[in-house]
PDB file of N, CA and C in Angstrom:
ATOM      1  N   UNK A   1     -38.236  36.444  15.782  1.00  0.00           N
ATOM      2  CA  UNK A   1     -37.738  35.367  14.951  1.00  0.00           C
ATOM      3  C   UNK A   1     -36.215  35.442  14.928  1.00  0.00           C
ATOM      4  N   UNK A   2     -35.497  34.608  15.181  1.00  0.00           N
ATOM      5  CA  UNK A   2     -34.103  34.668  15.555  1.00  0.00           C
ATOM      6  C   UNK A   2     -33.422  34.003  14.015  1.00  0.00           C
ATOM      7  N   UNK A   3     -32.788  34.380  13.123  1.00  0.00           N
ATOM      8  CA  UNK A   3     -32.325  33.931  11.768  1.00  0.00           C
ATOM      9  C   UNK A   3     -30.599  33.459  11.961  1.00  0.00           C
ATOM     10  N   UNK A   4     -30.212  33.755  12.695  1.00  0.00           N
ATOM     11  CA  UNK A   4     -28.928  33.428  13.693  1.00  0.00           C
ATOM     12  C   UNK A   4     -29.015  32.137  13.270  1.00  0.00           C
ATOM     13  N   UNK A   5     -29.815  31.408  14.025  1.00  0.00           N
ATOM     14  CA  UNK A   5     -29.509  29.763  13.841  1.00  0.00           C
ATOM     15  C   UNK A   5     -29.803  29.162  12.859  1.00  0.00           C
ATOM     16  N   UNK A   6     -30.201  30.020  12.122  1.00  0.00           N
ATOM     17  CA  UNK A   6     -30.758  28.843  10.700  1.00  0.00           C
ATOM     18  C   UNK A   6     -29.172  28.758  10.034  1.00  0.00           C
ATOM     19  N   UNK A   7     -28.390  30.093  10.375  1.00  0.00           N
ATOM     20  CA  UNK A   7     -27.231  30.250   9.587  1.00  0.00           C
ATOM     21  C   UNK A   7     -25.961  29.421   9.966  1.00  0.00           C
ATOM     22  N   UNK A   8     -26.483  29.153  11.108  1.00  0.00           N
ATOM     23  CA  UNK A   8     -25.048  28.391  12.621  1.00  0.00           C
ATOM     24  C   UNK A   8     -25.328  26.932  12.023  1.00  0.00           C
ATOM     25  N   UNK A   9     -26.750  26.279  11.402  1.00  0.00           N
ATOM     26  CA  UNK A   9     -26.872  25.262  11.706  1.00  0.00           C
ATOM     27  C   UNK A   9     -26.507  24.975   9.938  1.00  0.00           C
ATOM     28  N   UNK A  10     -26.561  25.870   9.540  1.00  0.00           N
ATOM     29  CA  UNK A  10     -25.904  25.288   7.607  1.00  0.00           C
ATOM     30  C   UNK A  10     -24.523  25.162   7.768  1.00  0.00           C
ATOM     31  N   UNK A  11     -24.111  26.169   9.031  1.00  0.00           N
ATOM     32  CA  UNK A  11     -22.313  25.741   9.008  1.00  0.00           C
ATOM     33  C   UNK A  11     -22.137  24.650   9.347  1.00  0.00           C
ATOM     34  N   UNK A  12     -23.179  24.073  10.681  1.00  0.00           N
ATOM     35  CA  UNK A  12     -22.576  22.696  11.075  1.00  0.00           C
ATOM     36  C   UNK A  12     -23.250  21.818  10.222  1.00  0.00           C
ATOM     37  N   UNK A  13     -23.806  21.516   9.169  1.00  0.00           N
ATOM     38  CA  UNK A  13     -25.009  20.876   8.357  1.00  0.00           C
ATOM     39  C   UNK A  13     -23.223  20.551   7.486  1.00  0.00           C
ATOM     40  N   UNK A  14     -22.480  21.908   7.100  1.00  0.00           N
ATOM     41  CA  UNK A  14     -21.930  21.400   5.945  1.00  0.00           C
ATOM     42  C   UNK A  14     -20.555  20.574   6.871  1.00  0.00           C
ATOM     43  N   UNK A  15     -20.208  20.779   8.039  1.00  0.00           N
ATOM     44  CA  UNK A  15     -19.418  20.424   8.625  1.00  0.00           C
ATOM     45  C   UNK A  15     -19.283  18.797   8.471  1.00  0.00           C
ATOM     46  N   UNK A  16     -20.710  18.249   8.708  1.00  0.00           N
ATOM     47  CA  UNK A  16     -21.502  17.363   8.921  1.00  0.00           C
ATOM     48  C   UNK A  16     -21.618  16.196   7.444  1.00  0.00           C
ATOM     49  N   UNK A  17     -21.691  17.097   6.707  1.00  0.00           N
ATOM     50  CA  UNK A  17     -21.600  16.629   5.227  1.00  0.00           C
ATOM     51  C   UNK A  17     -19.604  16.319   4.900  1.00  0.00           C
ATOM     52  N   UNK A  18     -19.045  17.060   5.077  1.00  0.00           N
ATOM     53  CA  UNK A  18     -17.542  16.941   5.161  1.00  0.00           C
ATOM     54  C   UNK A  18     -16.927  15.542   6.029  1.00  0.00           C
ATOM     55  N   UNK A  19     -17.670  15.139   7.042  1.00  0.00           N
ATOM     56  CA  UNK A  19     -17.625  14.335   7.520  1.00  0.00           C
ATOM     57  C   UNK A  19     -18.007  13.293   6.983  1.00  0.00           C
ATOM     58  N   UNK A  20     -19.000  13.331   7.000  1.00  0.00           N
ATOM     59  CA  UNK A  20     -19.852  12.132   5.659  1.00  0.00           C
ATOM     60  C   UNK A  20     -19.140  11.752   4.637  1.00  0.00           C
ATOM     61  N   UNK A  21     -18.773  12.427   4.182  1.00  0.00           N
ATOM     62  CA  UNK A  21     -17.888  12.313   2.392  1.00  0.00           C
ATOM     63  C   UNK A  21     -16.322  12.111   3.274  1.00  0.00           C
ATOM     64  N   UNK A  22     -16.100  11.823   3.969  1.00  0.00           N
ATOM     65  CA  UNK A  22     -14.230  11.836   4.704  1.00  0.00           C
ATOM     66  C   UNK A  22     -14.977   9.711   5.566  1.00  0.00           C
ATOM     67  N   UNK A  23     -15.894   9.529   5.615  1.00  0.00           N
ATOM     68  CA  UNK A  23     -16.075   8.514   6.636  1.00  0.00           C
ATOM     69  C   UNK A  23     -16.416   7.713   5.278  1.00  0.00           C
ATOM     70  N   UNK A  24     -17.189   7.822   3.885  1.00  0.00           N
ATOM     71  CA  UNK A  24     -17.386   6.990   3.025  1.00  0.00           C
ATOM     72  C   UNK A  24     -16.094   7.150   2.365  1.00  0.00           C
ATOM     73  N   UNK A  25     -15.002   7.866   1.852  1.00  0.00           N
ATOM     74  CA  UNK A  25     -13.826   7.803   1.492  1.00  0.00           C
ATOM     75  C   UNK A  25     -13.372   6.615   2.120  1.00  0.00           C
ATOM     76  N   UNK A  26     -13.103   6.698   2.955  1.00  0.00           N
ATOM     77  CA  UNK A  26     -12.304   5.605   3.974  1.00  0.00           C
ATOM     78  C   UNK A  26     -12.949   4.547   3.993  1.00  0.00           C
ATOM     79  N   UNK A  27     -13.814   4.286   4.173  1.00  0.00           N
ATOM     80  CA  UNK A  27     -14.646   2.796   3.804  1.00  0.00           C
ATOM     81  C   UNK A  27     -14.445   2.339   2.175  1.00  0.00           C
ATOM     82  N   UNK A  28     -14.339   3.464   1.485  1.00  0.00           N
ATOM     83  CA  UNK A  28     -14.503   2.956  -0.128  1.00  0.00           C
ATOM     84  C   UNK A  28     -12.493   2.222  -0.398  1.00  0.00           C
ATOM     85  N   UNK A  29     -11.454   3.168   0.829  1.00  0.00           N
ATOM     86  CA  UNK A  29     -10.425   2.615   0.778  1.00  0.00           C
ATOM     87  C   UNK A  29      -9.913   1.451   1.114  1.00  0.00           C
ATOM     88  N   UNK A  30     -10.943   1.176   2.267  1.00  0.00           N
ATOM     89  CA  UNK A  30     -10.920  -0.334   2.485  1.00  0.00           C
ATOM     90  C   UNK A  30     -11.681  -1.266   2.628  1.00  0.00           C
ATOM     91  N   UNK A  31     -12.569  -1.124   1.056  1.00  0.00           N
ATOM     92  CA  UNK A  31     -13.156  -1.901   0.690  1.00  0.00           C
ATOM     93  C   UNK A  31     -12.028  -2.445  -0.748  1.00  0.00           C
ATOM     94  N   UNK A  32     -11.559  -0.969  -1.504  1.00  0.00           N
ATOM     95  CA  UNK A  32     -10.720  -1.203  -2.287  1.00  0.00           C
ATOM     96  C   UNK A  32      -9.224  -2.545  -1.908  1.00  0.00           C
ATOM     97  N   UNK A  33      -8.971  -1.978  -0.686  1.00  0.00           N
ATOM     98  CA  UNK A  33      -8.002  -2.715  -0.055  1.00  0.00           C
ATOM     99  C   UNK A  33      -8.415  -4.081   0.174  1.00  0.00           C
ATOM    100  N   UNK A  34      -9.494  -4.662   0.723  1.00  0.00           N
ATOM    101  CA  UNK A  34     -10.164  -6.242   0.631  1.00  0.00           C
ATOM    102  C   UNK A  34     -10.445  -6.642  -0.715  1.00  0.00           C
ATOM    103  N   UNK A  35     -10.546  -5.945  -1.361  1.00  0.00           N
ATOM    104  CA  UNK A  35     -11.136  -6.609  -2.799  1.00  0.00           C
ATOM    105  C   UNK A  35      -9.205  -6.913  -3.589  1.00  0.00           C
ATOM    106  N   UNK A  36      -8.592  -5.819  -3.434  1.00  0.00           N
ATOM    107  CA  UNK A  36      -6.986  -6.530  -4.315  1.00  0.00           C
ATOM    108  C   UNK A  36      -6.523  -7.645  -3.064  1.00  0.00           C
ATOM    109  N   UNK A  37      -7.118  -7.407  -2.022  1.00  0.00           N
ATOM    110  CA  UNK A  37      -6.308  -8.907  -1.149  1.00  0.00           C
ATOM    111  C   UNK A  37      -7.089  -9.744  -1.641  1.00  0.00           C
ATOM    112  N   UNK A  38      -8.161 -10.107  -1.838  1.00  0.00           N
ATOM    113  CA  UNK A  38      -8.846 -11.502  -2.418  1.00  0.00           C
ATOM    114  C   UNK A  38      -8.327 -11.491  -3.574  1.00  0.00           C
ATOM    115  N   UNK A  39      -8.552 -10.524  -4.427  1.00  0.00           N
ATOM    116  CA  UNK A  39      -7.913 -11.081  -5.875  1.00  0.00           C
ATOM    117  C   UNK A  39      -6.317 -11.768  -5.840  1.00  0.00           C
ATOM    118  N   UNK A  40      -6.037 -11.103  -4.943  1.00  0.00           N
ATOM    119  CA  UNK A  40      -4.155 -11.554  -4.694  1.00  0.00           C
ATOM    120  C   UNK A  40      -4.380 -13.194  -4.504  1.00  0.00           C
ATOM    121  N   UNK A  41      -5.305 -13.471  -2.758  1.00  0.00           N
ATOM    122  CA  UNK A  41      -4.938 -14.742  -2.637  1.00  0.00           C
ATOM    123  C   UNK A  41      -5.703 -15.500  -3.264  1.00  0.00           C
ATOM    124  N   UNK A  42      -7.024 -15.152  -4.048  1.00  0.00           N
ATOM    125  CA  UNK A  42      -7.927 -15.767  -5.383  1.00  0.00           C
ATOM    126  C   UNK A  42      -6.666 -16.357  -6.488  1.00  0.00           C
ATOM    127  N   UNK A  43      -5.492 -15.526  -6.842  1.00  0.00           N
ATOM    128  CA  UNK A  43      -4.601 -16.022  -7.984  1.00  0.00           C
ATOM    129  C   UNK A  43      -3.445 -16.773  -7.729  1.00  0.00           C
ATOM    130  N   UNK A  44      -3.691 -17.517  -5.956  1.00  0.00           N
ATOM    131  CA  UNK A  44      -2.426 -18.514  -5.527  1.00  0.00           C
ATOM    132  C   UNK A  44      -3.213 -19.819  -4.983  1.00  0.00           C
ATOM    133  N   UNK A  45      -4.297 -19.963  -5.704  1.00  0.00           N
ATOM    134  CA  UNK A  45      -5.061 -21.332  -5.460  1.00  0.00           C
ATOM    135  C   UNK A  45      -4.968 -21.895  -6.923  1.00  0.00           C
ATOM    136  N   UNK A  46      -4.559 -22.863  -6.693  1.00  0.00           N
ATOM    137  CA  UNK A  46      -3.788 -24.001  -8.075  1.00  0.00           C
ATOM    138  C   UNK A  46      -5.077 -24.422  -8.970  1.00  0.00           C
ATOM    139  N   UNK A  47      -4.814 -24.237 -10.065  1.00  0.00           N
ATOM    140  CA  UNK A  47      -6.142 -24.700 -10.766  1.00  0.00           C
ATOM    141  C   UNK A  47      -5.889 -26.390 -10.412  1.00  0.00           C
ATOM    142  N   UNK A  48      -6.938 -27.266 -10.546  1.00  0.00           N
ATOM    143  CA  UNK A  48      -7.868 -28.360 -10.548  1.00  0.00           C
ATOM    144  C   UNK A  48      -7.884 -28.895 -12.165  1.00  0.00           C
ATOM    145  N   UNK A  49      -7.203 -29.875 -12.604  1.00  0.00           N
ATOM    146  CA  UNK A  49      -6.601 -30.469 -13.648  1.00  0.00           C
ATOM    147  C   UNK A  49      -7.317 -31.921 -13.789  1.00  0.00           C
ATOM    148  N   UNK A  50      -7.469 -32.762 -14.105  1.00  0.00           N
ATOM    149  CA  UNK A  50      -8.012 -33.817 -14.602  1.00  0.00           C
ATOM    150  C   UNK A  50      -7.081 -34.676 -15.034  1.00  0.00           C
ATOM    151  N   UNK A  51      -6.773 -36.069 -14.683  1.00  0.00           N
ATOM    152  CA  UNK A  51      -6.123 -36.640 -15.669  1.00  0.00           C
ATOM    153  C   UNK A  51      -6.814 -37.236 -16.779  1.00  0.00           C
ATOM    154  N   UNK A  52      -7.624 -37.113 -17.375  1.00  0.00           N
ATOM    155  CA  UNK A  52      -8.667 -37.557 -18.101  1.00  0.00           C
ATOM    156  C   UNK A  52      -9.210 -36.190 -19.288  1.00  0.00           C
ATOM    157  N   UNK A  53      -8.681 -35.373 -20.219  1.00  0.00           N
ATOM    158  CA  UNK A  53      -8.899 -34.439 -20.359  1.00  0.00           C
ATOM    159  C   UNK A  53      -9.994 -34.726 -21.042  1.00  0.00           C
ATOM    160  N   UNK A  54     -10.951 -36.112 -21.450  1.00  0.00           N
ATOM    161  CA  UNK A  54     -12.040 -36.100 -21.466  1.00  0.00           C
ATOM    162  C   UNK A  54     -13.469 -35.638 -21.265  1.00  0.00           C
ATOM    163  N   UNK A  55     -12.954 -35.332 -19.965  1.00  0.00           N
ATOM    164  CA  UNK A  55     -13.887 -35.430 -18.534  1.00  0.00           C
ATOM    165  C   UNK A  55     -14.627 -33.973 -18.655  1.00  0.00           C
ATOM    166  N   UNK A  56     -16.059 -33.595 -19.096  1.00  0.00           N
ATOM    167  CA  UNK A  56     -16.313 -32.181 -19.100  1.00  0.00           C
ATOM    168  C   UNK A  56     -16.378 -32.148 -20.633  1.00  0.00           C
ATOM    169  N   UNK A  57     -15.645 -32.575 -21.366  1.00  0.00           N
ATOM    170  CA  UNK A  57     -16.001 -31.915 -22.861  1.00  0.00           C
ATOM    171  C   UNK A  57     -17.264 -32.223 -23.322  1.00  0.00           C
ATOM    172  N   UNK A  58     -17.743 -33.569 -23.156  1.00  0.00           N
ATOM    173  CA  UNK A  58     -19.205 -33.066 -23.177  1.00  0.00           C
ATOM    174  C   UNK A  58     -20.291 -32.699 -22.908  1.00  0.00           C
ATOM    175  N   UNK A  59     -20.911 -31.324 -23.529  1.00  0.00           N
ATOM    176  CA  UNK A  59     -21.806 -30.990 -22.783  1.00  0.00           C
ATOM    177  C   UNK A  59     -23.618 -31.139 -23.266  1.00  0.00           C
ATOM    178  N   UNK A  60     -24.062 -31.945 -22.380  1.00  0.00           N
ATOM    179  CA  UNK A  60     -25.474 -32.282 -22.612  1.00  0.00           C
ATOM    180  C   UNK A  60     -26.906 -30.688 -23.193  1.00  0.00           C
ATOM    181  N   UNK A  61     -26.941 -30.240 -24.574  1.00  0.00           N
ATOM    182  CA  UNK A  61     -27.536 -29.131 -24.674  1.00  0.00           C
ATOM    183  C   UNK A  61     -29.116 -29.390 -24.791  1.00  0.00           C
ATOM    184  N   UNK A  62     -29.230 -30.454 -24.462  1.00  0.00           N
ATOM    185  CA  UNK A  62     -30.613 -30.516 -24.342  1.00  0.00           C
ATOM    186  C   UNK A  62     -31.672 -30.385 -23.095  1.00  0.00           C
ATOM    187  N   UNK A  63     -32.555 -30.129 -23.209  1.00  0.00           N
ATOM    188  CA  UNK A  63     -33.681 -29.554 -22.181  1.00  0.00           C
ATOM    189  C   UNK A  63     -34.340 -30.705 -21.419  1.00  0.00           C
TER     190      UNK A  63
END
């Protein structure tokens, strides 16, 4: 029974895991990074005004 490799393969197991947690870091950074660019160009689209400030105030609450 050779116990050698069970021990070789937890080193590369955690190697493996280090990797894992370094490849979702970086995805979580640029996911972070797409989400403040939409919010950026989300807050340079002009709100939509009415000349009628009528228009919308009432709202129908019935079923």
């Amino acid at each position: 029974m050779d116990i050698q490799g069970a021990g070789s393969s937890g080193a590369s197991g955690s190697a493996l895991e280090i990797k894992a947690l370094q490849l979702a870091k970086s995805q979580q950074e640029r996911d972070g990074r797409a989400t403040l660019q939409l919010l950026e160009s989300a807050a340079d689209v002009p709100k939509v005004t009415s000349a009628n400030s009528a228009i919308g105030s009432n709202v129908d609450t019935f079923a």
